[in-house]
Structures are given as C-alpha cells and as structure tokens.
N, C-alpha and C. Protein backbone atom coordinates (compact mmCIF):
# COMPACT_ATOMS: atom_id res chain seq x y z
N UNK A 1 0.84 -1.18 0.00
CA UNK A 1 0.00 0.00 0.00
C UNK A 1 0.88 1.24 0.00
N UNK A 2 0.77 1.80 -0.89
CA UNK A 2 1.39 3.33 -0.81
C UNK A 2 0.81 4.32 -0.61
N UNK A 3 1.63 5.07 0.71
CA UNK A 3 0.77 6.09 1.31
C UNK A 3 0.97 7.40 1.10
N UNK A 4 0.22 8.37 0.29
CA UNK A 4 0.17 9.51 -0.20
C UNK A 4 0.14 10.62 1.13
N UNK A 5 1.30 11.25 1.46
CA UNK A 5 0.94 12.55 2.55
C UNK A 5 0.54 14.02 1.74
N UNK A 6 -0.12 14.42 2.33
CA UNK A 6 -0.04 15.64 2.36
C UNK A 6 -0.09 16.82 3.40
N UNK A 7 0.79 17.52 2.99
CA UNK A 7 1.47 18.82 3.99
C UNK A 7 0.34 19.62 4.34
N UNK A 8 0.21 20.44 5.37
CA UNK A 8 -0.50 21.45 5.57
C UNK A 8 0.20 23.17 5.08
N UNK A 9 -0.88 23.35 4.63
CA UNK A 9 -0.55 24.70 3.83
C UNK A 9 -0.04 25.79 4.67
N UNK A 10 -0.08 25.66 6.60
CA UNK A 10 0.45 26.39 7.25
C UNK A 10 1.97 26.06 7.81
N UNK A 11 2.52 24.62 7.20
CA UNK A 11 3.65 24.71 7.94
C UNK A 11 4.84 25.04 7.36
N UNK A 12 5.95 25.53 8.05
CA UNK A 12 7.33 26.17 8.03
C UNK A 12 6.54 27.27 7.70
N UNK A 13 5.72 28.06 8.25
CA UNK A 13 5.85 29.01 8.06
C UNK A 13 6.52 30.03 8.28
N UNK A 14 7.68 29.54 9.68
CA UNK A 14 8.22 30.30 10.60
C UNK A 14 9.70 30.12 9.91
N UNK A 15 9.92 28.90 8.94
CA UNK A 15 11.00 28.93 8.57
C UNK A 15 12.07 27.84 9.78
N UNK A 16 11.37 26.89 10.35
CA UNK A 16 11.70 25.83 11.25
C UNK A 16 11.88 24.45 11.16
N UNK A 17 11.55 24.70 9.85
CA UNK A 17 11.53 22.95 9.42
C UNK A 17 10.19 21.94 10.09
N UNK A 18 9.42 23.16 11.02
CA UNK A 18 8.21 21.88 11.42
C UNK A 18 7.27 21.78 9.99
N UNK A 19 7.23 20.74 9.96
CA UNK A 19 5.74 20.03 9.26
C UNK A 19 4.56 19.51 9.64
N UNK A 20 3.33 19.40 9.41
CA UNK A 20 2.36 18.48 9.41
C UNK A 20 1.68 18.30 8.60
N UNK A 21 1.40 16.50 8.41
CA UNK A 21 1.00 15.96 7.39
C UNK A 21 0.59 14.86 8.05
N UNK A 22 -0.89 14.65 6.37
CA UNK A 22 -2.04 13.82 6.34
C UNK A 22 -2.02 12.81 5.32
N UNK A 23 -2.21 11.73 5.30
CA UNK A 23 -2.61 10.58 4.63
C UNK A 23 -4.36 10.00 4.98
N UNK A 24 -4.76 10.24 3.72
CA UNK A 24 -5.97 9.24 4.58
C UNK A 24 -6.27 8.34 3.78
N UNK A 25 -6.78 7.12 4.41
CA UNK A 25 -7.31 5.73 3.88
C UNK A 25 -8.45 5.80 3.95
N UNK A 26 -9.33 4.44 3.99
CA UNK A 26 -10.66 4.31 3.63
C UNK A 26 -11.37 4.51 4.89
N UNK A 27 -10.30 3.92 6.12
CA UNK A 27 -10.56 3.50 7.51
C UNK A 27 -10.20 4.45 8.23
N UNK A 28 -8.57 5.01 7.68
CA UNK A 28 -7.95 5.74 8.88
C UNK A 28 -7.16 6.55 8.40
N UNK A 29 -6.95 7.60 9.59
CA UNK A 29 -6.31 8.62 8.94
C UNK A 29 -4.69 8.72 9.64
N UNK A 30 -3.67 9.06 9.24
CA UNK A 30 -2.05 8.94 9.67
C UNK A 30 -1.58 10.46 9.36
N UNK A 31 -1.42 10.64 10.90
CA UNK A 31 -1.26 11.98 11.37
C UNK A 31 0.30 12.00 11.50
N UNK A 32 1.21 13.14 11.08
CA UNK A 32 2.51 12.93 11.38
C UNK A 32 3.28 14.27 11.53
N UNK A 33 4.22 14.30 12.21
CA UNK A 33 4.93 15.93 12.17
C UNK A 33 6.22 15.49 11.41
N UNK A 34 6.43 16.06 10.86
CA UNK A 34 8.01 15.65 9.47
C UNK A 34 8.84 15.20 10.61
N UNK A 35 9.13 15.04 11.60
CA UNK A 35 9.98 14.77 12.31
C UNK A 35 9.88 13.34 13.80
N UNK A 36 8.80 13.17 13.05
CA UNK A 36 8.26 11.70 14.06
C UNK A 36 7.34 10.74 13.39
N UNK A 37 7.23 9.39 13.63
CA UNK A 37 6.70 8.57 12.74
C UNK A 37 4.81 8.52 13.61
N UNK A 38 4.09 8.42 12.45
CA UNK A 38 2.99 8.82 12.06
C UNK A 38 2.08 8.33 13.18
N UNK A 39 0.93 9.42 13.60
CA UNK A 39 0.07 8.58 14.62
C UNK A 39 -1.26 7.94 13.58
N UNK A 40 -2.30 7.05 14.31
CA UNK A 40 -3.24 6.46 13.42
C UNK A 40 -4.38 6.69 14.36
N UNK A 41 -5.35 8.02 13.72
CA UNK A 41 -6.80 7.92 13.97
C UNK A 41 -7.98 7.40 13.10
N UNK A 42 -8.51 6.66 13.52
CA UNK A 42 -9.50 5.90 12.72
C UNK A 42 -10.74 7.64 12.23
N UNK A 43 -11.04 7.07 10.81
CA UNK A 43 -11.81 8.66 10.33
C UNK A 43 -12.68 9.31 11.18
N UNK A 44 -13.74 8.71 11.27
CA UNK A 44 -14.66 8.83 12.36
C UNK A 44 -14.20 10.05 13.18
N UNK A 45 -12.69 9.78 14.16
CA UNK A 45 -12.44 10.68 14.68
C UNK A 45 -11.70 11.35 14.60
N UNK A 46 -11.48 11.52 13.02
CA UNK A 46 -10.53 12.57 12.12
C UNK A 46 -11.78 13.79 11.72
N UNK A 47 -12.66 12.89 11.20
CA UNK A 47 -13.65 13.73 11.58
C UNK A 47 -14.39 14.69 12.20
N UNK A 48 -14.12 14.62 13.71
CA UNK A 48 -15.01 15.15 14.58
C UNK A 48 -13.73 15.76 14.99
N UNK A 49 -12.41 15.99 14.76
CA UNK A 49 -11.76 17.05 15.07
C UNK A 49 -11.39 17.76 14.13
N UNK A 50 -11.57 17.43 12.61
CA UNK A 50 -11.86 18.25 12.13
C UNK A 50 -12.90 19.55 11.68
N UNK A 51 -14.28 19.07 12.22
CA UNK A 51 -15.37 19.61 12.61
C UNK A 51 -15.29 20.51 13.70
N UNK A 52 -14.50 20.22 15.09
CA UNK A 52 -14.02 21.33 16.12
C UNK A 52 -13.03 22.28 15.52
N UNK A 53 -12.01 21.80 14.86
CA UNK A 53 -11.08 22.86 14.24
C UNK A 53 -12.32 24.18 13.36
N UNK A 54 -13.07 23.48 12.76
CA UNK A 54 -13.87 24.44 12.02
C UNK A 54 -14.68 25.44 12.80
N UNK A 55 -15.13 25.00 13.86
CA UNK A 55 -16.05 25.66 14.83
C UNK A 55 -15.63 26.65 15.47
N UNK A 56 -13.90 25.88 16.18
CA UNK A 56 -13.11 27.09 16.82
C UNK A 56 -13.14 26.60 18.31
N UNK A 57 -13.61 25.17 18.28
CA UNK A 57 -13.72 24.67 19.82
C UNK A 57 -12.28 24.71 20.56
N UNK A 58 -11.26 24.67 19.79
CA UNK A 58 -10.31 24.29 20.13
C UNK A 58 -9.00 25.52 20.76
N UNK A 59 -9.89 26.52 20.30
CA UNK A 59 -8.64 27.72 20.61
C UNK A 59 -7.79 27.98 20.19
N UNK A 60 -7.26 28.97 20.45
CA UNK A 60 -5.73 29.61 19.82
C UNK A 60 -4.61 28.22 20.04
N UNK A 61 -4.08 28.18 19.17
CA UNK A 61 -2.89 26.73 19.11
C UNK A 61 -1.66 27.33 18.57
C-alpha cells in the first residue's frame, strides 16, 4: 500500500523545518509531524476534530 501525505498549507511558516501531514485511507487517517513517525486515527475521529477545528472549539494553538 502506498501512502500519499499531504502537507498542511500552514507549515514552516516560521522557517523551522516543522511540518504536518495527512494521509488518509478508507478507515484511517495517519497523522505525522516531518519529524516523528505517524500517529493512526480511525476517520470517524478525524472527523469530529476536524469539525471542532472548524467551529473554533479548540482555541488559539
């Protein structure tokens, strides 16, 4: 299986070398910062934090 990431359009912005990046499957989604190997949330609850990110539940980060 080959797993396609993709970057978020906000990182290095600072010019730090941080990253974050997304892969998603049918099941699950593989969360990763360029600098550590990948965590695994099942969609469902890729979902529902992506739904708080939208809302703003989550606060200044």
């Amino acid at each position: 299986m080959s797993v396609v990431w993709r970057k978020s359009s906000r990182s290095n912005s600072g010019g730090n070398g941080d990253c974050v990046e997304v892969s998603l499957g049918s099941s699950t989604a593989f969360v990763r910062d360029s600098k550590n190997k990948p965590s695994t949330i099942a969609v469902p609850g890729w979902d529902a934090f992506l739904d708080a990110v939208k809302r703003g539940d989550l606060g200044q980060v």
